[in-house]
C-alpha atoms as a PDB file:
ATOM      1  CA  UNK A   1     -21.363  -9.607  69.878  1.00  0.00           C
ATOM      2  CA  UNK A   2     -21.249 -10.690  66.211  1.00  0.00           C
ATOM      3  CA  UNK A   3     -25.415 -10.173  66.312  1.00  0.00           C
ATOM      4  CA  UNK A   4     -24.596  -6.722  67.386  1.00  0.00           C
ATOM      5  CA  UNK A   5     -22.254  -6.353  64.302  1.00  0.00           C
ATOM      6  CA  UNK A   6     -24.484  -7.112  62.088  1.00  0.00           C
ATOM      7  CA  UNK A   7     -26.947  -5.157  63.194  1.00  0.00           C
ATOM      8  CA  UNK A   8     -24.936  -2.024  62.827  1.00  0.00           C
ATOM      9  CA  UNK A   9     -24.020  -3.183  59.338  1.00  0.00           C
ATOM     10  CA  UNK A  10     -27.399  -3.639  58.506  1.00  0.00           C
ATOM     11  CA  UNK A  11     -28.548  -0.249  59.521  1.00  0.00           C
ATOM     12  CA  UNK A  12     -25.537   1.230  57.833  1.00  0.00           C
ATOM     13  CA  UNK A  13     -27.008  -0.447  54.877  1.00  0.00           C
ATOM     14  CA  UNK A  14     -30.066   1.215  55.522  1.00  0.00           C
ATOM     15  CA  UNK A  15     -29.216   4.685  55.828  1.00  0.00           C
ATOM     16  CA  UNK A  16     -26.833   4.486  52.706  1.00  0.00           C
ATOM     17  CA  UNK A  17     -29.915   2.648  51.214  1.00  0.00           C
ATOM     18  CA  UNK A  18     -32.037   6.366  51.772  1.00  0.00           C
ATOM     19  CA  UNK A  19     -29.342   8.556  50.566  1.00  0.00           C
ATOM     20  CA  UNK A  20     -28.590   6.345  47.340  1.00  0.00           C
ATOM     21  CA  UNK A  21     -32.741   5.897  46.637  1.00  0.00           C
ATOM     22  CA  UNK A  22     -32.571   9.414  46.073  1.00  0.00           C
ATOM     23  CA  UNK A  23     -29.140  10.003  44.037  1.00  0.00           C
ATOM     24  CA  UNK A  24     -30.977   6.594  41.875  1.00  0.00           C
ATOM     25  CA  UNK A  25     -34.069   8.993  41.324  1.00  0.00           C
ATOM     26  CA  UNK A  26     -31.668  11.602  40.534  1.00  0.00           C
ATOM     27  CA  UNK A  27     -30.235   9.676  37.891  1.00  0.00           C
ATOM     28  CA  UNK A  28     -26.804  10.145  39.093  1.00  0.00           C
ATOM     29  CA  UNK A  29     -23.485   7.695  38.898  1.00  0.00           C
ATOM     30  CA  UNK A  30     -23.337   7.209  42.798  1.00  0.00           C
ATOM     31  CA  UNK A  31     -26.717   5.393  43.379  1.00  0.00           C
ATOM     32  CA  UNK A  32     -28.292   3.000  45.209  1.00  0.00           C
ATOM     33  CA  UNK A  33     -25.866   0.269  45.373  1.00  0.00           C
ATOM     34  CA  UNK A  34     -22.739   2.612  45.511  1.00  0.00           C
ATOM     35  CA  UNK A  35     -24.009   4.384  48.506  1.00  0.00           C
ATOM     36  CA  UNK A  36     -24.817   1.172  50.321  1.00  0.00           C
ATOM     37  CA  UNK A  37     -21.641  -0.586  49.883  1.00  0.00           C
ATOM     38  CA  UNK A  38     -19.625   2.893  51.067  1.00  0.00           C
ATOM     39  CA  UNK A  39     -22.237   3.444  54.231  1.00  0.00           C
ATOM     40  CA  UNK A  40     -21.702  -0.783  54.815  1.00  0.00           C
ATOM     41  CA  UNK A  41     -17.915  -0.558  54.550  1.00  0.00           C
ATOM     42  CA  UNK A  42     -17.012   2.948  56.383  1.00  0.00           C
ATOM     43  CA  UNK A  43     -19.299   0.994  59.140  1.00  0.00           C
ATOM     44  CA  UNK A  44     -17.661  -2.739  59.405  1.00  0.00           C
ATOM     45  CA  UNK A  45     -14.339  -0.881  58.964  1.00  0.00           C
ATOM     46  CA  UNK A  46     -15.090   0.985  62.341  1.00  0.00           C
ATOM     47  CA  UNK A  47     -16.476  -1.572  64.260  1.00  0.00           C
ATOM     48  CA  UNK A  48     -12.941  -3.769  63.370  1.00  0.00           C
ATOM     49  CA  UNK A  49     -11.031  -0.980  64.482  1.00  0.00           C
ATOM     50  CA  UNK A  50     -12.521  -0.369  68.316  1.00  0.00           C
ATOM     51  CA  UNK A  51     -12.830  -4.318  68.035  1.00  0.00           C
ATOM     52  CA  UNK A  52      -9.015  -4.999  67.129  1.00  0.00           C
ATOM     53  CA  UNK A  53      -7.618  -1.903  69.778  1.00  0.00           C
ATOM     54  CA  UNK A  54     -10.044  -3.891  72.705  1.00  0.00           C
ATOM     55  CA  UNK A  55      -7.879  -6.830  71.847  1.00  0.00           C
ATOM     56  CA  UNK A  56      -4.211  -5.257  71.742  1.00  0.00           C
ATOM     57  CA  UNK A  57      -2.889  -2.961  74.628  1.00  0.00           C
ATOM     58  CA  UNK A  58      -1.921   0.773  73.697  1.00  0.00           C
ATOM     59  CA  UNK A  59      -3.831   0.247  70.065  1.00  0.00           C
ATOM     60  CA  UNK A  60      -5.499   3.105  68.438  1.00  0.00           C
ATOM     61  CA  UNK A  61      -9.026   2.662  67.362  1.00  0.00           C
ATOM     62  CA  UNK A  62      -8.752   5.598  64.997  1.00  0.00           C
ATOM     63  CA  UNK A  63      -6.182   4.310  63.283  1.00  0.00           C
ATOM     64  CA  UNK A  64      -8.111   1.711  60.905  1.00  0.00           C
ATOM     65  CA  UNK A  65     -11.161   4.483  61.171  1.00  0.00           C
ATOM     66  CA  UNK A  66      -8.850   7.386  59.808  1.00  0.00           C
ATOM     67  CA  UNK A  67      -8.105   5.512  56.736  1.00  0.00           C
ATOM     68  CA  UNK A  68     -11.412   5.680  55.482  1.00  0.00           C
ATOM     69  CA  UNK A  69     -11.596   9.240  54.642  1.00  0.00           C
ATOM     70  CA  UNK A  70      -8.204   8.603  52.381  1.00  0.00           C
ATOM     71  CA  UNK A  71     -10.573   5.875  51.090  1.00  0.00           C
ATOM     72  CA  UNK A  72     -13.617   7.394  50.439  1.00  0.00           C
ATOM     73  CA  UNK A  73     -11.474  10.450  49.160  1.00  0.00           C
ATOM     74  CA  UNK A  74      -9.926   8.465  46.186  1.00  0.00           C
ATOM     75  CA  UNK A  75     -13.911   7.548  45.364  1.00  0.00           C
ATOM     76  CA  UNK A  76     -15.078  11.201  45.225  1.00  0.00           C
ATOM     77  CA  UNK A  77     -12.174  11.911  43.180  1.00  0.00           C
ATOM     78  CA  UNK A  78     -13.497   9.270  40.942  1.00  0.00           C
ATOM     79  CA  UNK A  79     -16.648  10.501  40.958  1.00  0.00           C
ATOM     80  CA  UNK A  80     -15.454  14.520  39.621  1.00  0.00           C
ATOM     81  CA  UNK A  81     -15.242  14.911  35.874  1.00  0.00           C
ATOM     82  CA  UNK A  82     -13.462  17.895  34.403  1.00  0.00           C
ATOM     83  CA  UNK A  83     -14.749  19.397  31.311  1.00  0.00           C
ATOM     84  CA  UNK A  84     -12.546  22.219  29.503  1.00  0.00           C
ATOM     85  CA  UNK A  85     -14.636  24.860  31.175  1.00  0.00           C
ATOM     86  CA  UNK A  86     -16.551  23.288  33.812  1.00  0.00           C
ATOM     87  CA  UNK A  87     -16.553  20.610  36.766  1.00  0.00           C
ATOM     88  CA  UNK A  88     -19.234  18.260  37.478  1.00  0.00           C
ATOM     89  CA  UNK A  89     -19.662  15.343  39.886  1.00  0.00           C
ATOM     90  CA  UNK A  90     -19.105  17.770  42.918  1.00  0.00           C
ATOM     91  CA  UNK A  91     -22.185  17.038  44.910  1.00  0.00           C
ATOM     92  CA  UNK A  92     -22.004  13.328  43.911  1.00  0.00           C
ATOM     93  CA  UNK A  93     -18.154  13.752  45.753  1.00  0.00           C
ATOM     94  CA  UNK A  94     -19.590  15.140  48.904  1.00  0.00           C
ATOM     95  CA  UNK A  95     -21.960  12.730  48.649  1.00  0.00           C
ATOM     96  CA  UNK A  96     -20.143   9.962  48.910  1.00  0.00           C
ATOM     97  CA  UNK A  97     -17.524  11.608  51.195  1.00  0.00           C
ATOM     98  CA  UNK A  98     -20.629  12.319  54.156  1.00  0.00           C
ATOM     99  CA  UNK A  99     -22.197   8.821  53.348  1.00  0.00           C
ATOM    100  CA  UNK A 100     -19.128   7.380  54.447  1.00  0.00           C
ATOM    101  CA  UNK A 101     -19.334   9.525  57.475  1.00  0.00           C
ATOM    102  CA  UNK A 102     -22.704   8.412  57.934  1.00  0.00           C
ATOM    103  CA  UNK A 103     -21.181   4.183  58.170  1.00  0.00           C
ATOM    104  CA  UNK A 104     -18.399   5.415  60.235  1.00  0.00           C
ATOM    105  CA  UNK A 105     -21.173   7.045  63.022  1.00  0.00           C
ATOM    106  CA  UNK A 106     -23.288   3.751  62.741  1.00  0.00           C
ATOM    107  CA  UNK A 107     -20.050   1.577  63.726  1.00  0.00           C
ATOM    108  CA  UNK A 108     -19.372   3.918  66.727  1.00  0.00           C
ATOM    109  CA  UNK A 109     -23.063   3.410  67.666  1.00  0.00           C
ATOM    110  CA  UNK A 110     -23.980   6.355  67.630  1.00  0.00           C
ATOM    111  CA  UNK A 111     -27.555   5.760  65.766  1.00  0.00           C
ATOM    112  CA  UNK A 112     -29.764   8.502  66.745  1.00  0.00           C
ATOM    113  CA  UNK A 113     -27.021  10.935  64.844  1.00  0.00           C
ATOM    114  CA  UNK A 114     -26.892   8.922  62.344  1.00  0.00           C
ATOM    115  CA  UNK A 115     -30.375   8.606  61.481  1.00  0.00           C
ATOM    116  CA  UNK A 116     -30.886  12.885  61.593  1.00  0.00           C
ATOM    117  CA  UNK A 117     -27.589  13.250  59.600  1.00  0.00           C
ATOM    118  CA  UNK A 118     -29.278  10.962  56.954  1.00  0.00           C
ATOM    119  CA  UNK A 119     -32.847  12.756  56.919  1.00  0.00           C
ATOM    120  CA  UNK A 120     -30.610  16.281  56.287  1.00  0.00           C
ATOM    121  CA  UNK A 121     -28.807  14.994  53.201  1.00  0.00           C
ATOM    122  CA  UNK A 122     -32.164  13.783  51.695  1.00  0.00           C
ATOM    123  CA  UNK A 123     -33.288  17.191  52.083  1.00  0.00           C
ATOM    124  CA  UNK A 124     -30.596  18.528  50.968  1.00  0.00           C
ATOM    125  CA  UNK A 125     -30.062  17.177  47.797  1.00  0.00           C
ATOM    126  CA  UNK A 126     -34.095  17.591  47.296  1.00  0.00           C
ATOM    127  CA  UNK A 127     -33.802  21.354  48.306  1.00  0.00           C
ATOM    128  CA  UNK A 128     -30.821  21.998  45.698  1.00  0.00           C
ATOM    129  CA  UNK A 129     -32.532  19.838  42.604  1.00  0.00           C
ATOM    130  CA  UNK A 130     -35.630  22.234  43.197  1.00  0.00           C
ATOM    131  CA  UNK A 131     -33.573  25.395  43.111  1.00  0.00           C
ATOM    132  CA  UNK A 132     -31.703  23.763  40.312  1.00  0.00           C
ATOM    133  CA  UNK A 133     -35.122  23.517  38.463  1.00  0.00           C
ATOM    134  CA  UNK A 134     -36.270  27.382  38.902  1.00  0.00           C
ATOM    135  CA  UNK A 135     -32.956  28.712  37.904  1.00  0.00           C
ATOM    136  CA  UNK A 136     -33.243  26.504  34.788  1.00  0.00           C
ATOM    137  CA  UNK A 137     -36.731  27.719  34.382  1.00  0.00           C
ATOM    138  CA  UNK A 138     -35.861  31.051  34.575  1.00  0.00           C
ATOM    139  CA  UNK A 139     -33.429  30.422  31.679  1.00  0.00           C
ATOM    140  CA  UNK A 140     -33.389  33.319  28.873  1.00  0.00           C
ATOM    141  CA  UNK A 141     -32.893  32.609  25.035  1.00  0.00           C
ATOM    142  CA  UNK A 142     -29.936  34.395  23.575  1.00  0.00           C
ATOM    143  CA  UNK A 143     -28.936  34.200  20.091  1.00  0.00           C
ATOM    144  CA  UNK A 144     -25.435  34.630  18.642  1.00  0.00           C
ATOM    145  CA  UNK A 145     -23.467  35.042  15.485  1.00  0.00           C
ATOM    146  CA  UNK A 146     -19.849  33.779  15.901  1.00  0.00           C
ATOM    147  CA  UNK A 147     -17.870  35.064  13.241  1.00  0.00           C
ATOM    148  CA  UNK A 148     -14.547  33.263  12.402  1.00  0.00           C
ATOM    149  CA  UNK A 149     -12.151  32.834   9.514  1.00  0.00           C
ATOM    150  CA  UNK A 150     -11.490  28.658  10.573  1.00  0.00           C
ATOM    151  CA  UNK A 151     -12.896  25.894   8.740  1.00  0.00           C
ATOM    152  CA  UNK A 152     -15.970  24.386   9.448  1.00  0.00           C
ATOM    153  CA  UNK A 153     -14.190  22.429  12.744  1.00  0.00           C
ATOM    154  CA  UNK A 154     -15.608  25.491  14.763  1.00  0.00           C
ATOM    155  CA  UNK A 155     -18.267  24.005  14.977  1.00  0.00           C
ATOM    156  CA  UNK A 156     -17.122  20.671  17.256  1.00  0.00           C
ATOM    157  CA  UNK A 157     -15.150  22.980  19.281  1.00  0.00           C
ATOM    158  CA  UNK A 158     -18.775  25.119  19.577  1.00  0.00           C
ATOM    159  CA  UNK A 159     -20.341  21.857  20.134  1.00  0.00           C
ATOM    160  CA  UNK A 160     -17.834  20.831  23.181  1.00  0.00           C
ATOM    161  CA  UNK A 161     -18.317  23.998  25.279  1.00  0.00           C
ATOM    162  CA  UNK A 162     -22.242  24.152  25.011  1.00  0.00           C
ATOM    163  CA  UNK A 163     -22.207  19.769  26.151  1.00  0.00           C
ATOM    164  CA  UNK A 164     -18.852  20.730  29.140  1.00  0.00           C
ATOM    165  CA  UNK A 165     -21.484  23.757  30.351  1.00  0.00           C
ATOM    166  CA  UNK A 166     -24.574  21.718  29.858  1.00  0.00           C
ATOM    167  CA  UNK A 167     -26.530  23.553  28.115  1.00  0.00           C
ATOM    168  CA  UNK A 168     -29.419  20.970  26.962  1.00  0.00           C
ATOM    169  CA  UNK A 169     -31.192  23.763  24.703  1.00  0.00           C
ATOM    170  CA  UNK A 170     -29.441  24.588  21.530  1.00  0.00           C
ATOM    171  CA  UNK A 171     -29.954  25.158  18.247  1.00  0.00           C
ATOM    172  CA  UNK A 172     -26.474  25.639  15.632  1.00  0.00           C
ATOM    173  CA  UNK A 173     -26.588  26.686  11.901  1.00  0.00           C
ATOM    174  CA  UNK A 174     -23.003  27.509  10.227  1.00  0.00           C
ATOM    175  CA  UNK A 175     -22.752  29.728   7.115  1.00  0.00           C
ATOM    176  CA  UNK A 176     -20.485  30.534   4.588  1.00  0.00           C
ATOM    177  CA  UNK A 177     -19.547  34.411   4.151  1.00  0.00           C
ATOM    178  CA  UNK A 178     -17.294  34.558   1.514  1.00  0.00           C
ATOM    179  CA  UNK A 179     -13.917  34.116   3.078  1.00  0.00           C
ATOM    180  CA  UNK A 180     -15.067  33.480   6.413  1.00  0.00           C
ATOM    181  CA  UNK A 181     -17.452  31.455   8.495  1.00  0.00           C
ATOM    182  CA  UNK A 182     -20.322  32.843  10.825  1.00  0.00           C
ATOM    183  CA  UNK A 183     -21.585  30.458  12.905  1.00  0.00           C
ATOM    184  CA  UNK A 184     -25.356  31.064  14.253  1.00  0.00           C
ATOM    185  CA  UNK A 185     -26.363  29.443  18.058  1.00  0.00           C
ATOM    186  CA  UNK A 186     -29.155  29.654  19.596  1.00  0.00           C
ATOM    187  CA  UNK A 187     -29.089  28.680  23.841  1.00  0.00           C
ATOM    188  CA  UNK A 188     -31.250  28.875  26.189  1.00  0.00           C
ATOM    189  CA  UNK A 189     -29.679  28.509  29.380  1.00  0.00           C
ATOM    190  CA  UNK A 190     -29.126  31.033  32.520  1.00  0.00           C
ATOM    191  CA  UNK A 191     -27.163  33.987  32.947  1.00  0.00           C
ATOM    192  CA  UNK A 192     -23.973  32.243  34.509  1.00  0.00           C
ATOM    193  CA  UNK A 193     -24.193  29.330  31.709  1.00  0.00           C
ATOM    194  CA  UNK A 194     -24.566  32.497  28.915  1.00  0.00           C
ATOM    195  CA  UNK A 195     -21.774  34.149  30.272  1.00  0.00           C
ATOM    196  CA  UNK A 196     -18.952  30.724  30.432  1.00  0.00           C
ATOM    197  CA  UNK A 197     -20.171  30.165  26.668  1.00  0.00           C
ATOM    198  CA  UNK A 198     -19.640  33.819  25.733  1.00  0.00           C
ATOM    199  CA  UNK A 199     -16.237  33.164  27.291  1.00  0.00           C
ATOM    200  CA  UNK A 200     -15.300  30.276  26.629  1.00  0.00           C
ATOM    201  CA  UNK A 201     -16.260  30.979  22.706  1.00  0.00           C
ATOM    202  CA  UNK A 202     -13.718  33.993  22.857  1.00  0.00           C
ATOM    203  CA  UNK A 203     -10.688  31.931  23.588  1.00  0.00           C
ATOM    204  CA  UNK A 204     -10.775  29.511  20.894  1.00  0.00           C
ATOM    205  CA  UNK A 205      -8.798  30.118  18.508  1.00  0.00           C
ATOM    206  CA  UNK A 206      -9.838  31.759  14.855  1.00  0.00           C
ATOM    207  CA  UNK A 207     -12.584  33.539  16.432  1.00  0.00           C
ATOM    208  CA  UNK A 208     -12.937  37.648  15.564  1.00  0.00           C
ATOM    209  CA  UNK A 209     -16.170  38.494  16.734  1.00  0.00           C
ATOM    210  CA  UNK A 210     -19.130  37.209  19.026  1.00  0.00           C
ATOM    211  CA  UNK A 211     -22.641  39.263  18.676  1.00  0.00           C
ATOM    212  CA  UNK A 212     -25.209  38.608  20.979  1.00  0.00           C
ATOM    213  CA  UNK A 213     -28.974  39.727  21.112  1.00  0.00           C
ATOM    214  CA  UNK A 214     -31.290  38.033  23.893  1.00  0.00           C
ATOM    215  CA  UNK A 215     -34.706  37.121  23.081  1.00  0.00           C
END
């Protein structure tokens, strides 16, 4: 019986193994270790819950098993930062959240599942980083002039939205125009990312205009 444990751990270990080479490779928080220890733990803590209700009359096995979604919740919660105009960590969340799932199949012994649920998040999370990289390569350069009356502190605040969107291309010059300021940015980044900053830029505070000309 215990061999039999073990071996279910050890595949659980496995499979969390695949899905956290690939988030490591990713360079993301949750990696290789993170999704091991989740897959190893959502497993054991299944197996000790059929184990403990074979022992006690009337027990529920889900009862130990039902916990670890609360669990594993509180960890993709950790896992979710929020910027002032953008959330990111979402994917690492649901990560987590179906590796966890993937432990939790493993200690019901049900392998085969387990071992196709695995392949499909690889490929997953594959498939979206190479749709990720064509949208960003099909990026468009956009220059604006941000004109504002505020100090020079514009241009943190400028600075904050365009690392919250993350927008990795940017170029920022700031100018003095007598009374005022015009600030001049230069992003390359895709429509949706061009239209937050444009946004975003609007709402902070001391700002009168916002030109734009693409490139």
């Amino acid at each position: 019986m215990e061999t039999q444990i073990l071996l279910k751990i050890m595949l659980a270990a496995l499979l969390g193994g695949i899905v956290g080479l690939e988030r490591e490779l990713a360079h993301k928080e949750a990696g290789l270790r993170t999704n091991i220890l989740i897959s190893m733990g959502a497993a054991l803590f299944t197996v000790l819950s059929i184990e403990i209700s074979r022992g006690v009359n009337g027990a529920d096995p889900a009862r130990i098993a039902a916990q670890i979604v609360t669990g594993v919740g509180f960890l993709g919660a950790g896992a979710i930062i929020q910027a002032r105009f953008s959330v990111h960590g979402l994917t690492t969340a649901a990560t987590i959240w179906t590796v966890a799932a993937i432990g939790m199949t493993v200690g019901m012994g049900r392998y085969f599942v387990a071992f196709l649920v695995t392949l499909s998040i690889v490929m997953v999370l594959s498939l979206f980083r190479f749709f990720s990289a064509r949208l960003q390569s099909e990026a468009r350069d956009t220059a604006y002039r941000i004109h504002t009356a505020d100090s020079p502190s514009i241009l943190l605040d400028i600075k904050k939205i365009i690392r919250d969107l993350g927008i990795r291309s940017a170029s920022l010059k700031l100018h003095r125009r007598r009374e005022a300021y015009e600030l001049e940015a230069l992003l390359r980044a895709s429509e949706t990312k061009h239209h937050s900053f444009l946004e975003a830029v609007m709402q902070l505070e001391g700002v009168s205009r916002v030109d734009d000309e693409s490139l």
